[in-house]
PDB file of N, CA and C in Angstrom:
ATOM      1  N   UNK A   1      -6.473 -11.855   7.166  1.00  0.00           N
ATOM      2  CA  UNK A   1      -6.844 -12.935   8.050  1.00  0.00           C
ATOM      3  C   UNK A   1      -7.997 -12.455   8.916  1.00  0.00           C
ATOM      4  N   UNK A   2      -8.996 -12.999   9.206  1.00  0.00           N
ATOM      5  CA  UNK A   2     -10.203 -12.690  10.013  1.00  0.00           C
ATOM      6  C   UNK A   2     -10.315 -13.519  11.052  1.00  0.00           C
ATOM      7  N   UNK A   3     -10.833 -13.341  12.241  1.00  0.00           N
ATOM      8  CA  UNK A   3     -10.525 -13.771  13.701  1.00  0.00           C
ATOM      9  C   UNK A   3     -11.985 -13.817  13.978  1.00  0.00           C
ATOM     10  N   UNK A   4     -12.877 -13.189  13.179  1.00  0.00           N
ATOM     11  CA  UNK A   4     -14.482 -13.783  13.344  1.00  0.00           C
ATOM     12  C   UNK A   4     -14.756 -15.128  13.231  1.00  0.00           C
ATOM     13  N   UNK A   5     -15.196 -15.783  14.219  1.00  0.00           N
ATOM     14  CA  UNK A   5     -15.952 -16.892  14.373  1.00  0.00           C
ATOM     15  C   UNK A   5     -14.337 -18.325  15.227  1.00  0.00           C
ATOM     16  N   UNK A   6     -13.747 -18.142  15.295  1.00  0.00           N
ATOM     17  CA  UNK A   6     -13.120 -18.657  15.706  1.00  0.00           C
ATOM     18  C   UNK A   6     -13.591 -19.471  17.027  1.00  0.00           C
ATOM     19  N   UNK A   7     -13.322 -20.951  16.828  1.00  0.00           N
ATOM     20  CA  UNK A   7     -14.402 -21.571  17.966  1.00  0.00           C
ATOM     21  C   UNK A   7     -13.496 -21.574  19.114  1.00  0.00           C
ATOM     22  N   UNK A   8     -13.648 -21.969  20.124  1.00  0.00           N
ATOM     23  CA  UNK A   8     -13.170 -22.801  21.113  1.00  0.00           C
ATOM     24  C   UNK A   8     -11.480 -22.163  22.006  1.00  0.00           C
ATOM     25  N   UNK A   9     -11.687 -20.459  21.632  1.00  0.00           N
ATOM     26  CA  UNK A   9     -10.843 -19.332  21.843  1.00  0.00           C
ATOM     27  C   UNK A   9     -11.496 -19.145  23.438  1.00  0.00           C
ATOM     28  N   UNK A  10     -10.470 -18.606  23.848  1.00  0.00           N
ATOM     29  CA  UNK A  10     -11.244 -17.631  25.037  1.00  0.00           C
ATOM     30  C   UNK A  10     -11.173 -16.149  24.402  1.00  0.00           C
ATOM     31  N   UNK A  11     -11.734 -15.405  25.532  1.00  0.00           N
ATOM     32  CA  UNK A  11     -11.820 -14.058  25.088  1.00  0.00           C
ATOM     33  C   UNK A  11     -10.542 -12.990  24.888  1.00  0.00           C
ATOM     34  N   UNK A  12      -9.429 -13.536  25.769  1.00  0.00           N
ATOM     35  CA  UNK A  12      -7.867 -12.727  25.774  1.00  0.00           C
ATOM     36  C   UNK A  12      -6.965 -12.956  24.704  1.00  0.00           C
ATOM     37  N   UNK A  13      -7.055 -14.392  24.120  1.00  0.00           N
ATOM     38  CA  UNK A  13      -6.450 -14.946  23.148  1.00  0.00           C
ATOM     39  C   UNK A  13      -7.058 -14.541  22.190  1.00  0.00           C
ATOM     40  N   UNK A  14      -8.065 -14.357  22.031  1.00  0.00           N
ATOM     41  CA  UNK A  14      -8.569 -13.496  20.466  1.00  0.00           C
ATOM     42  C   UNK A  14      -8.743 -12.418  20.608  1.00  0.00           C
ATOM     43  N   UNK A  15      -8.482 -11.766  21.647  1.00  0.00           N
ATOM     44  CA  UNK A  15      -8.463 -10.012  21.899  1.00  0.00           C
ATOM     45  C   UNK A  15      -6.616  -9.940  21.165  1.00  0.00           C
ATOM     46  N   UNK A  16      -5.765 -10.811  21.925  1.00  0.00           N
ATOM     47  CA  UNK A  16      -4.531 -10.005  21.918  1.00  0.00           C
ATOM     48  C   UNK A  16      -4.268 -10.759  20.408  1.00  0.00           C
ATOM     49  N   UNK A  17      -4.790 -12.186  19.734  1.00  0.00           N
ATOM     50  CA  UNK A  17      -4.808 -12.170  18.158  1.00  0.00           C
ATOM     51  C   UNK A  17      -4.918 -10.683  17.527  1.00  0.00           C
ATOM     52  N   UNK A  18      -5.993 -10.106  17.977  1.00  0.00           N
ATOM     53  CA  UNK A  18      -6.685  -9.366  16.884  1.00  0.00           C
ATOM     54  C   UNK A  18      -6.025  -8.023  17.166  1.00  0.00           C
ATOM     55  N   UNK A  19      -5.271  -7.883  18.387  1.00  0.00           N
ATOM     56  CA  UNK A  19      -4.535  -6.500  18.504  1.00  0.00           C
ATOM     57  C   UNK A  19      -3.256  -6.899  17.498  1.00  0.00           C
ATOM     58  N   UNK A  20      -2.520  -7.925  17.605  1.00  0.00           N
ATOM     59  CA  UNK A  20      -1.214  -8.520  17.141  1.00  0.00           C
ATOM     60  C   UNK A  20      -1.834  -7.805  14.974  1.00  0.00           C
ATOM     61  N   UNK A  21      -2.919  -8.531  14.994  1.00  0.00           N
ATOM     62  CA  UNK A  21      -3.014  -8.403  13.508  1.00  0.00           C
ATOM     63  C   UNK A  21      -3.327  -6.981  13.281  1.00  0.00           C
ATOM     64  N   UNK A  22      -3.835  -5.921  13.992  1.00  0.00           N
ATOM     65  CA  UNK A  22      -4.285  -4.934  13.735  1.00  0.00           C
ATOM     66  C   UNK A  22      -2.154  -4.049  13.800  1.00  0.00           C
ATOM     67  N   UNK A  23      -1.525  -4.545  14.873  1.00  0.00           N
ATOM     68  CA  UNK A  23      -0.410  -4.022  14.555  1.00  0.00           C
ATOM     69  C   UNK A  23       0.401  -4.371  13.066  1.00  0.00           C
ATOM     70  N   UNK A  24       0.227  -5.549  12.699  1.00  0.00           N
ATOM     71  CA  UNK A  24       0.992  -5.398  11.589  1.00  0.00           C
ATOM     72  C   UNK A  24       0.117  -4.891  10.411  1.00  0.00           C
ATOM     73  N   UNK A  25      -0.911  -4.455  10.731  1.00  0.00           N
ATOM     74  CA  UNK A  25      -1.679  -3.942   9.298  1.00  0.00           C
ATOM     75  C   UNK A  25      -1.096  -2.574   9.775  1.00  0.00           C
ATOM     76  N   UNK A  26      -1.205  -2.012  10.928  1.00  0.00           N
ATOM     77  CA  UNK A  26      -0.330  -0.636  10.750  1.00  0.00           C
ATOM     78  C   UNK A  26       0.987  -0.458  10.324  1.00  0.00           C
ATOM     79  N   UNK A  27       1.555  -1.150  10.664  1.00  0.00           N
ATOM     80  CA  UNK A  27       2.893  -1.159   9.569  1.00  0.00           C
ATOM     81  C   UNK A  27       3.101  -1.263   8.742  1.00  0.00           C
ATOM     82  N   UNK A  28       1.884  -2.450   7.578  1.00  0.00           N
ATOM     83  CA  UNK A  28       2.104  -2.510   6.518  1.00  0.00           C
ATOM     84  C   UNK A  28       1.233  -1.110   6.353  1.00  0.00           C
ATOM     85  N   UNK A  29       0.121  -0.513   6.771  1.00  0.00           N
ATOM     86  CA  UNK A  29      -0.390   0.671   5.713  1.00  0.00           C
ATOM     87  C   UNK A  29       0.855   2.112   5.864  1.00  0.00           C
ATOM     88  N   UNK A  30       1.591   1.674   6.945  1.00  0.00           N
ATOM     89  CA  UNK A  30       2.876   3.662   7.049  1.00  0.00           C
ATOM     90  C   UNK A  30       3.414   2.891   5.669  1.00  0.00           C
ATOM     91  N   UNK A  31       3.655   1.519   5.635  1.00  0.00           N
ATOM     92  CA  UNK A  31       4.661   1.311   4.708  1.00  0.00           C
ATOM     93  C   UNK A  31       4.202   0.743   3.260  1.00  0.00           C
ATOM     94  N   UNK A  32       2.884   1.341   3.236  1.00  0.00           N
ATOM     95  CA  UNK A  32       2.707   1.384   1.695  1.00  0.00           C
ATOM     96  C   UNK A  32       1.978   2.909   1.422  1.00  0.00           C
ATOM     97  N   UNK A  33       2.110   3.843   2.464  1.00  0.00           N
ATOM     98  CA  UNK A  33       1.883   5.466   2.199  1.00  0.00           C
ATOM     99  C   UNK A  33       3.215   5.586   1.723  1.00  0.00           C
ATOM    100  N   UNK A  34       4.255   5.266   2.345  1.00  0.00           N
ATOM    101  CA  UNK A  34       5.369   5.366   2.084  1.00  0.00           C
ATOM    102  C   UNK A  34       5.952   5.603   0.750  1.00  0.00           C
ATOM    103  N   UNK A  35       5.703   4.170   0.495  1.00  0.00           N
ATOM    104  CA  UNK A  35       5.535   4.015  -1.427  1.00  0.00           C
ATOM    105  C   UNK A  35       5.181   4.743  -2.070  1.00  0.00           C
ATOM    106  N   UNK A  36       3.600   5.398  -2.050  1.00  0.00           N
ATOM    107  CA  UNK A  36       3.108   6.197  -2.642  1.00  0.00           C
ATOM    108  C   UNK A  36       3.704   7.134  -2.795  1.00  0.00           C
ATOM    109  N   UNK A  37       4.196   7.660  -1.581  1.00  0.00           N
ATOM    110  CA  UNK A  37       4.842   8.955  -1.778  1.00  0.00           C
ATOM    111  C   UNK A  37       6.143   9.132  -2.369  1.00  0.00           C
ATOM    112  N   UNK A  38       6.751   8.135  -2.807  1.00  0.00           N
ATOM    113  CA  UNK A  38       7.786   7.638  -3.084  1.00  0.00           C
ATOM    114  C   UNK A  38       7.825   7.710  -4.819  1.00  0.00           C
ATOM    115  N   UNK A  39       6.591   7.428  -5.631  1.00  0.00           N
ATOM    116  CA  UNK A  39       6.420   7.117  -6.736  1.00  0.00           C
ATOM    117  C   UNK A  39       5.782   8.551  -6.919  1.00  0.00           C
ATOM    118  N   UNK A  40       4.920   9.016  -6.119  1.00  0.00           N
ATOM    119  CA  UNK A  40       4.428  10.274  -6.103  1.00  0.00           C
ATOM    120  C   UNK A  40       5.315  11.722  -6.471  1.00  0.00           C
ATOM    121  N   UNK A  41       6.969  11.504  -5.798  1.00  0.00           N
ATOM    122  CA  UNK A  41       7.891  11.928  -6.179  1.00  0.00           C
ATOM    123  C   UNK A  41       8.425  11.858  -7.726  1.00  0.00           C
ATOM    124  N   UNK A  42       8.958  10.868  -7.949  1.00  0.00           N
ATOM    125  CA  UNK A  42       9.021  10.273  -9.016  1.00  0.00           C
ATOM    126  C   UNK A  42       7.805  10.907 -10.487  1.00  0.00           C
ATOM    127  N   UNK A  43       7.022  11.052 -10.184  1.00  0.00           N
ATOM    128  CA  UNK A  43       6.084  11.074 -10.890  1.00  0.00           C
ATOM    129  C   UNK A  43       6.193  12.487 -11.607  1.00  0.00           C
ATOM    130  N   UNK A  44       6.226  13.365 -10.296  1.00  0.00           N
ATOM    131  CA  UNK A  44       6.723  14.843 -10.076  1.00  0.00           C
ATOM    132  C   UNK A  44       7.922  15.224 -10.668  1.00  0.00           C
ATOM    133  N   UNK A  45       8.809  14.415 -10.835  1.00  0.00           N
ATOM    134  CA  UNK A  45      10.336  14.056 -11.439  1.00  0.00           C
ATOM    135  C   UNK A  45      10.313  14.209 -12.828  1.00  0.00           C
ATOM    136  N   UNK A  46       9.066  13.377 -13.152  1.00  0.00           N
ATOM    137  CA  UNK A  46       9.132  13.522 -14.536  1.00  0.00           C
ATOM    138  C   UNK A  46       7.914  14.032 -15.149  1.00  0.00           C
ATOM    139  N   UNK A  47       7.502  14.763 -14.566  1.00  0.00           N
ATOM    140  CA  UNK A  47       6.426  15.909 -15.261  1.00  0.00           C
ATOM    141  C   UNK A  47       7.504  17.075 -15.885  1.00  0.00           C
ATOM    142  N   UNK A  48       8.301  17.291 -14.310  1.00  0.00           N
ATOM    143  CA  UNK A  48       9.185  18.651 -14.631  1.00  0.00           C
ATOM    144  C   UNK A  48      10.289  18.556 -15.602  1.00  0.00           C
ATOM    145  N   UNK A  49      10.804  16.777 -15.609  1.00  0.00           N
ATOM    146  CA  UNK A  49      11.961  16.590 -16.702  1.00  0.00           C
ATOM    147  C   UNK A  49      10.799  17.006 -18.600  1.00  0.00           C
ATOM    148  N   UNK A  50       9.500  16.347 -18.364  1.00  0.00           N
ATOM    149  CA  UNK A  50       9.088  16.546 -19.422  1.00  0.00           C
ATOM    150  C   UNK A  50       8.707  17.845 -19.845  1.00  0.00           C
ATOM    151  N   UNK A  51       8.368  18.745 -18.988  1.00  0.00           N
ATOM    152  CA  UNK A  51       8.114  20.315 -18.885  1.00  0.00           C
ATOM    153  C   UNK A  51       9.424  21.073 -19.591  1.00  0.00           C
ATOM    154  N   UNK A  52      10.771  20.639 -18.930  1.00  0.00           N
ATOM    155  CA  UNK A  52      11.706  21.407 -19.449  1.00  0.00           C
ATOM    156  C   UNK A  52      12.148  20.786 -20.696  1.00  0.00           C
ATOM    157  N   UNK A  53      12.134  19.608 -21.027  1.00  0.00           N
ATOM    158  CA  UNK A  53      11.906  19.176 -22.517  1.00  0.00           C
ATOM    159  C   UNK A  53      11.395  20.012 -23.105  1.00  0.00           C
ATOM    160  N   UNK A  54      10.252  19.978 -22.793  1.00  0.00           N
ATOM    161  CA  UNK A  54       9.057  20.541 -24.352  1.00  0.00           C
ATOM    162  C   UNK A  54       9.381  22.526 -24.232  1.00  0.00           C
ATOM    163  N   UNK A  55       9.905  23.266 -23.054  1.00  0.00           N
ATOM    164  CA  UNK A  55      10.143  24.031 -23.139  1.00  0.00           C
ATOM    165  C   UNK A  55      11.516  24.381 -23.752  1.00  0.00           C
ATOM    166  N   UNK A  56      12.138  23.613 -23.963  1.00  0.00           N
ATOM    167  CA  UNK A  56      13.514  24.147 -24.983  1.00  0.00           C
ATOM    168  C   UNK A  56      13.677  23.583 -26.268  1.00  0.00           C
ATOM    169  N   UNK A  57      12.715  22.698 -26.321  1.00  0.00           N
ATOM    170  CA  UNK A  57      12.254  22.518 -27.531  1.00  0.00           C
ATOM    171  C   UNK A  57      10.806  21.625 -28.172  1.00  0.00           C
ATOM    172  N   UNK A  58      10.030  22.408 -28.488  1.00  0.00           N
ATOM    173  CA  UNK A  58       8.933  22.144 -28.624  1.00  0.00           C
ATOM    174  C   UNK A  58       8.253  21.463 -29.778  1.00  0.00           C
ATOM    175  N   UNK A  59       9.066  21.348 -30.787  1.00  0.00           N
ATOM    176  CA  UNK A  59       9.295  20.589 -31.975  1.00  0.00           C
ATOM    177  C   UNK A  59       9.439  19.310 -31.979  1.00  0.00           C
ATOM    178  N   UNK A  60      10.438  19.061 -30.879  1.00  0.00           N
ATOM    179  CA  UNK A  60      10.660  18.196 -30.354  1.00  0.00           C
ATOM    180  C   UNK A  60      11.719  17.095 -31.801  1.00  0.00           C
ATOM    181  N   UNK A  61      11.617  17.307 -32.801  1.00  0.00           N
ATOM    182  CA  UNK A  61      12.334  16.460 -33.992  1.00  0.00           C
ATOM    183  C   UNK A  61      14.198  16.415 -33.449  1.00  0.00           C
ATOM    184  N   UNK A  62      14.274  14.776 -34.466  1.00  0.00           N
ATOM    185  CA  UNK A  62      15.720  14.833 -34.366  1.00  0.00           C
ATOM    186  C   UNK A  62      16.097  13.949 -32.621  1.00  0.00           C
ATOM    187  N   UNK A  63      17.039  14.458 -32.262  1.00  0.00           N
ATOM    188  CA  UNK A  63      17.554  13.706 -30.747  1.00  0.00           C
ATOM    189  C   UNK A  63      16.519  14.174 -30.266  1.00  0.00           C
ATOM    190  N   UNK A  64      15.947  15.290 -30.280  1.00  0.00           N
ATOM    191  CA  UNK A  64      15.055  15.000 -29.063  1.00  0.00           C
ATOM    192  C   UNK A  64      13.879  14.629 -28.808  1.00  0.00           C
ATOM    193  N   UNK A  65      13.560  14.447 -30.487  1.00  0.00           N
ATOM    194  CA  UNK A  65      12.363  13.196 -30.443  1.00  0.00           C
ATOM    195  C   UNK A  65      12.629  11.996 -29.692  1.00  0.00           C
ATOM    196  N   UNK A  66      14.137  11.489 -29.665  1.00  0.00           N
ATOM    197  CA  UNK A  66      14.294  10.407 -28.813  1.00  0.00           C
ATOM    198  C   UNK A  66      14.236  10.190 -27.391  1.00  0.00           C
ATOM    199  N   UNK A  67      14.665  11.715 -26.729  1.00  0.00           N
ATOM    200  CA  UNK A  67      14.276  11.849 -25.383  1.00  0.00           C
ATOM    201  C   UNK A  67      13.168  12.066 -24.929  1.00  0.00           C
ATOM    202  N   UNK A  68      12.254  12.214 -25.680  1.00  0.00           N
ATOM    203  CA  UNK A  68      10.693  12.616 -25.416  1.00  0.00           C
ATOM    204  C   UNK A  68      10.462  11.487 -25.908  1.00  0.00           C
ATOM    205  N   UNK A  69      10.796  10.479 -26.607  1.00  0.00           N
ATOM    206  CA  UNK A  69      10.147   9.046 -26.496  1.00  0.00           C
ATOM    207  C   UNK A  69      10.540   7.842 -25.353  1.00  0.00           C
ATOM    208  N   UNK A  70      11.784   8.254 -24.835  1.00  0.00           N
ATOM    209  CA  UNK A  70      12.209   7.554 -23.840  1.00  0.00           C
ATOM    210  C   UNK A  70      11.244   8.224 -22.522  1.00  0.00           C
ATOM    211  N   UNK A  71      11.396   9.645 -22.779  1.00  0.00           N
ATOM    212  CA  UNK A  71      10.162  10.195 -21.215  1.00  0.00           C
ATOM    213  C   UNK A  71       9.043   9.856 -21.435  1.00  0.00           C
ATOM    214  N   UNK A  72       8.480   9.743 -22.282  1.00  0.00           N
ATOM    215  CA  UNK A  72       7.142   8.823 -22.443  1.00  0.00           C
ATOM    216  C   UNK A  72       6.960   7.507 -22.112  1.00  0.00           C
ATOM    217  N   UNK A  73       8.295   6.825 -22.473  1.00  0.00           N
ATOM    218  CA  UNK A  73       8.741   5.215 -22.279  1.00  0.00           C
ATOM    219  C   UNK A  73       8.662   5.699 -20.223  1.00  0.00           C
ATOM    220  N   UNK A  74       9.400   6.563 -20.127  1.00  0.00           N
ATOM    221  CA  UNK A  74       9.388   6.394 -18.298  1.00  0.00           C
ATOM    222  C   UNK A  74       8.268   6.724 -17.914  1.00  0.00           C
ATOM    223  N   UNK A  75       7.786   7.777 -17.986  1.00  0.00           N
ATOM    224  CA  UNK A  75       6.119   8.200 -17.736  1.00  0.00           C
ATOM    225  C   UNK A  75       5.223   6.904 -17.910  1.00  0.00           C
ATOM    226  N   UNK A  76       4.995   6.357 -18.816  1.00  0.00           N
ATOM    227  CA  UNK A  76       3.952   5.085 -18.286  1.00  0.00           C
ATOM    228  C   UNK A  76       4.906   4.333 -17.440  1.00  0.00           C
ATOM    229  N   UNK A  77       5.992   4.035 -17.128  1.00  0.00           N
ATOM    230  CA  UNK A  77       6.542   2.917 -16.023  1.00  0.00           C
ATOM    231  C   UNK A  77       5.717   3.662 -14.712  1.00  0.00           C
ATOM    232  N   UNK A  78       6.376   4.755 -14.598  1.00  0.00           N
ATOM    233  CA  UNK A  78       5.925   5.329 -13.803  1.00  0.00           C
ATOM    234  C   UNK A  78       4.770   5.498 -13.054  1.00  0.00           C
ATOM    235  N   UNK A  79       3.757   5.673 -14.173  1.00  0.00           N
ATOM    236  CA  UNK A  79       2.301   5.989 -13.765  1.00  0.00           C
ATOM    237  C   UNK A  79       1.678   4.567 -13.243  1.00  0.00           C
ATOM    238  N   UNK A  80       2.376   3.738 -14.308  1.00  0.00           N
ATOM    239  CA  UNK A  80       1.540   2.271 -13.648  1.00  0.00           C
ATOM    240  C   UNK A  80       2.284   1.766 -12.146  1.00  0.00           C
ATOM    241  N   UNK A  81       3.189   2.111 -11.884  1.00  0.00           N
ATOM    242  CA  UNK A  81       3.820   2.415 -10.280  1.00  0.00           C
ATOM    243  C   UNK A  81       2.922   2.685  -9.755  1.00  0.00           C
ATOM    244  N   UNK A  82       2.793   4.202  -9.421  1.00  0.00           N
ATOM    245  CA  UNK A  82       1.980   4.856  -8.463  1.00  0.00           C
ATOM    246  C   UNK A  82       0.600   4.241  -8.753  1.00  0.00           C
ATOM    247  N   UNK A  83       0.437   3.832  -9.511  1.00  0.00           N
ATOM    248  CA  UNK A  83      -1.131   3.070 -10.011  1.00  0.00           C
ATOM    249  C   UNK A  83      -1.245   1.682  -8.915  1.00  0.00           C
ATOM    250  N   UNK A  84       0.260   1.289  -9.042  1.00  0.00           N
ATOM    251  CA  UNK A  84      -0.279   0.075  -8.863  1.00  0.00           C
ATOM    252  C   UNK A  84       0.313   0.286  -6.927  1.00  0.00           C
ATOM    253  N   UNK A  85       1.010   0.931  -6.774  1.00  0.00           N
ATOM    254  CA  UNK A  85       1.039   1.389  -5.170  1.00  0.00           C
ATOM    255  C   UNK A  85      -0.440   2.119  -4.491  1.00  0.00           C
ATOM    256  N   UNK A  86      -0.770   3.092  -5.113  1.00  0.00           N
ATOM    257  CA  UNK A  86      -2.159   3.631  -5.284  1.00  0.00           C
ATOM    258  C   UNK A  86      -3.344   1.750  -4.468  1.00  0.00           C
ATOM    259  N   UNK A  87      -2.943   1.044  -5.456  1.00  0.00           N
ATOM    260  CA  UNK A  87      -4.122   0.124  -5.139  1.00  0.00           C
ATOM    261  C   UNK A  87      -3.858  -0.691  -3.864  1.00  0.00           C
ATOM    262  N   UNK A  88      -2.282  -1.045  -3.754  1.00  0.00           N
ATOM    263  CA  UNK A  88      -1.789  -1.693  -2.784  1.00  0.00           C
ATOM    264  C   UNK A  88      -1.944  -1.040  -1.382  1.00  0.00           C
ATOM    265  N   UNK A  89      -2.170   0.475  -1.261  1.00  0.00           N
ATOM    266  CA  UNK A  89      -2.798   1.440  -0.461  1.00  0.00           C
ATOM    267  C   UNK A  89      -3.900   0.992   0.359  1.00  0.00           C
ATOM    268  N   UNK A  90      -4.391   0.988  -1.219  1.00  0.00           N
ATOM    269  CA  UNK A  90      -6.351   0.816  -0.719  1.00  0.00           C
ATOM    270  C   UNK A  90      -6.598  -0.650  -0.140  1.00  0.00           C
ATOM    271  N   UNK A  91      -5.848  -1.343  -0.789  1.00  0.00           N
ATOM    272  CA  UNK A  91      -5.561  -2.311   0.253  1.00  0.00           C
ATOM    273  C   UNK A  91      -5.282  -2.902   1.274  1.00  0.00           C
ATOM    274  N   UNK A  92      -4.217  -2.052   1.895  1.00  0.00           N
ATOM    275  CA  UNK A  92      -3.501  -1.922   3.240  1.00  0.00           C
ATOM    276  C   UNK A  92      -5.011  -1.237   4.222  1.00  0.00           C
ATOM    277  N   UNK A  93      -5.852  -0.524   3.730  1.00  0.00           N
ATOM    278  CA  UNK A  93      -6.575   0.405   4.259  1.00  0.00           C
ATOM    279  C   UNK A  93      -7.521  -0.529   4.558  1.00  0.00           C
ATOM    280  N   UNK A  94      -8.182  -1.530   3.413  1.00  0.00           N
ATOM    281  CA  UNK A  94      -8.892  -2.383   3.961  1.00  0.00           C
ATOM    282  C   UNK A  94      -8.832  -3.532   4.969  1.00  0.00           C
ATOM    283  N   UNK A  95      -8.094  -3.875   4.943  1.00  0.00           N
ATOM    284  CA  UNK A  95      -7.068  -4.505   5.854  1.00  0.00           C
ATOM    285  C   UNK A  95      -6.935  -4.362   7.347  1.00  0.00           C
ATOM    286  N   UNK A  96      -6.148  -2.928   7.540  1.00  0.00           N
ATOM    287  CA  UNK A  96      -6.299  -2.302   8.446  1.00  0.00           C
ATOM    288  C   UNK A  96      -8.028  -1.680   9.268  1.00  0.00           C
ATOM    289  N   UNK A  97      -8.814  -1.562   8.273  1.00  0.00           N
ATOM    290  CA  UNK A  97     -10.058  -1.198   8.905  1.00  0.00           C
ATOM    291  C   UNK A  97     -10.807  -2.815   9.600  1.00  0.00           C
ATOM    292  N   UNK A  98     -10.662  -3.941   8.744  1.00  0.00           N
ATOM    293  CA  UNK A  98     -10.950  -5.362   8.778  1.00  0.00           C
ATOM    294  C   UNK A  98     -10.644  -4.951  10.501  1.00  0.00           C
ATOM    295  N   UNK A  99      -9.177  -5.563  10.680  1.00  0.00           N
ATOM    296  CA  UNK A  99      -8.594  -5.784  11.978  1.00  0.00           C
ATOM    297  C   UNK A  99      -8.750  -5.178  12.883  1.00  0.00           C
ATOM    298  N   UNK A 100      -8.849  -3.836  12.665  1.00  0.00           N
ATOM    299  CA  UNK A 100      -9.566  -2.661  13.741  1.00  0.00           C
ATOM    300  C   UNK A 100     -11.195  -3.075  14.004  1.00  0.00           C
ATOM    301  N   UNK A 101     -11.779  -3.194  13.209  1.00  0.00           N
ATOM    302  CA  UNK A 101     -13.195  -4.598  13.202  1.00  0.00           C
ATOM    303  C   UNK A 101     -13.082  -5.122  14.559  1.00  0.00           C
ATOM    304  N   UNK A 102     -12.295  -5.957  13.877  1.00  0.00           N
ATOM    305  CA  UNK A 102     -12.415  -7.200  14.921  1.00  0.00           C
ATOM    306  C   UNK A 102     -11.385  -6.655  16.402  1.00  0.00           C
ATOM    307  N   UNK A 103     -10.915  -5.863  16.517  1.00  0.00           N
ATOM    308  CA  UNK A 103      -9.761  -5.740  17.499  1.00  0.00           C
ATOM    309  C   UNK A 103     -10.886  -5.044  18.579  1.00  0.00           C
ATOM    310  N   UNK A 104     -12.142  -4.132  17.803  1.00  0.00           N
ATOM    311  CA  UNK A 104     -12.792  -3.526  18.848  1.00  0.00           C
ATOM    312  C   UNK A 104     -13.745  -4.606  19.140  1.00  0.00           C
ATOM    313  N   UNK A 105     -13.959  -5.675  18.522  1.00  0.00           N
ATOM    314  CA  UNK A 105     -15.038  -6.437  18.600  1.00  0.00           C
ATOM    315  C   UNK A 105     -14.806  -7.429  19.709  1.00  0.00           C
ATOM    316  N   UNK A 106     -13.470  -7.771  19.824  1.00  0.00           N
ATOM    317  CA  UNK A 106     -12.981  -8.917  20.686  1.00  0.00           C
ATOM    318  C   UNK A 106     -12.352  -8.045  22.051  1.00  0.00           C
ATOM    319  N   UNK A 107     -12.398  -6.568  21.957  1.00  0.00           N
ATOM    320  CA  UNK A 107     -12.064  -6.243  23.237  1.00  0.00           C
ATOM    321  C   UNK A 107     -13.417  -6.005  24.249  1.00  0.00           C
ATOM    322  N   UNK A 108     -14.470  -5.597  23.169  1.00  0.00           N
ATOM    323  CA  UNK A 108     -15.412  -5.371  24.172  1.00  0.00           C
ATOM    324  C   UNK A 108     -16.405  -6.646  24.414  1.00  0.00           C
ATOM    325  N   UNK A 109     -15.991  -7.914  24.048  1.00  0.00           N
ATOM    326  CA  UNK A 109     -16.037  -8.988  24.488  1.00  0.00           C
ATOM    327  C   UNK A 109     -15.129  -9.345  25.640  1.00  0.00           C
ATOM    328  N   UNK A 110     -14.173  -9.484  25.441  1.00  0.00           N
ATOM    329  CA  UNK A 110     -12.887  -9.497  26.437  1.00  0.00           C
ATOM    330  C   UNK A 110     -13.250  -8.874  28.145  1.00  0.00           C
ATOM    331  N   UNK A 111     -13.538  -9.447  29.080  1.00  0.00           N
ATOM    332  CA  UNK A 111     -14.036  -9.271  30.126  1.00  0.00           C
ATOM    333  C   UNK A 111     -12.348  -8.077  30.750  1.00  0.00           C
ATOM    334  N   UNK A 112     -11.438  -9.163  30.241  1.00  0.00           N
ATOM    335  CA  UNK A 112     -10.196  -8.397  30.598  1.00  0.00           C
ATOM    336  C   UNK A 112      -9.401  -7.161  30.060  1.00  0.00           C
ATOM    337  N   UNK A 113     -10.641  -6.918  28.984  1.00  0.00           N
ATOM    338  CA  UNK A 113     -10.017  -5.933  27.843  1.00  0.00           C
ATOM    339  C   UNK A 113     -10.416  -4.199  29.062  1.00  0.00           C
ATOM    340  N   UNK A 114      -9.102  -3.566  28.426  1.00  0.00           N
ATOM    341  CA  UNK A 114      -9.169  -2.011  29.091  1.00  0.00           C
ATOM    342  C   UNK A 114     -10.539  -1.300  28.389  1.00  0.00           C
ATOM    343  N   UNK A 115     -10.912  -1.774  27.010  1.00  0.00           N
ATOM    344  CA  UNK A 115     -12.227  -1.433  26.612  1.00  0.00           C
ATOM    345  C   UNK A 115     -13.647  -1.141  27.282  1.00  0.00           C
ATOM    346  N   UNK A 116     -13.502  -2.237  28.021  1.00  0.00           N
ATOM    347  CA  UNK A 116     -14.624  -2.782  28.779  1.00  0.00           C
ATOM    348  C   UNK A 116     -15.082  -1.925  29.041  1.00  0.00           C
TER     349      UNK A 116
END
């Protein structure tokens, strides 16, 4: 949401808009680092499940062709996770920089802003 150009505002009401929006973009960006790190785990989970796979058997034929096709089956779930948290990130980031924008923009407008 953008708070640029907004007509017929005074200066406090679109200062404390644009602080209000800049707080919930900080919450949403802790809480999509969060994620990341979350899938980031996960990810780590199954490098090492696939590591000790291929280290006890490297042949891999038979059952444990099937578990190395199912860790492959989880490994892309996986990756497109953190892929797709990864973007929801960069998102939150833009977001958050947007509102910080405008939050410094409308305080040092803001006659009443502590900026001033």
């Amino acid at each position: 949401m953008s708070f640029v150009g907004w007509v017929g505002a005074n200066d406090t009401s679109e200062t404390k808009a644009a602080e209000e929006e800049l707080k919930r973009t900080v919450v949403h960006l802790k809480h999509m680092r969060e994620q990341v790190v979350v899938w980031q785990k996960k990810m780590a989970a199954y490098i090492q499940s696939a590591q000790a796979l291929l280290k006890h058997s490297p042949k891999g034929g038979g059952h444990n062709a099937n578990k190395m096709h199912a860790l492959k089956t989880k490994g892309v779930s996986v990756a497109h996770s953190l892929y797709d948290s990864l973007k929801d990130l960069w998102k939150a980031q833009d977001a958050f920089l947007h509102a910080k924008e405008n939050f410094v923009y409308f305080s040092h407008s803001d006659a009443s802003s502590p900026l001033k």
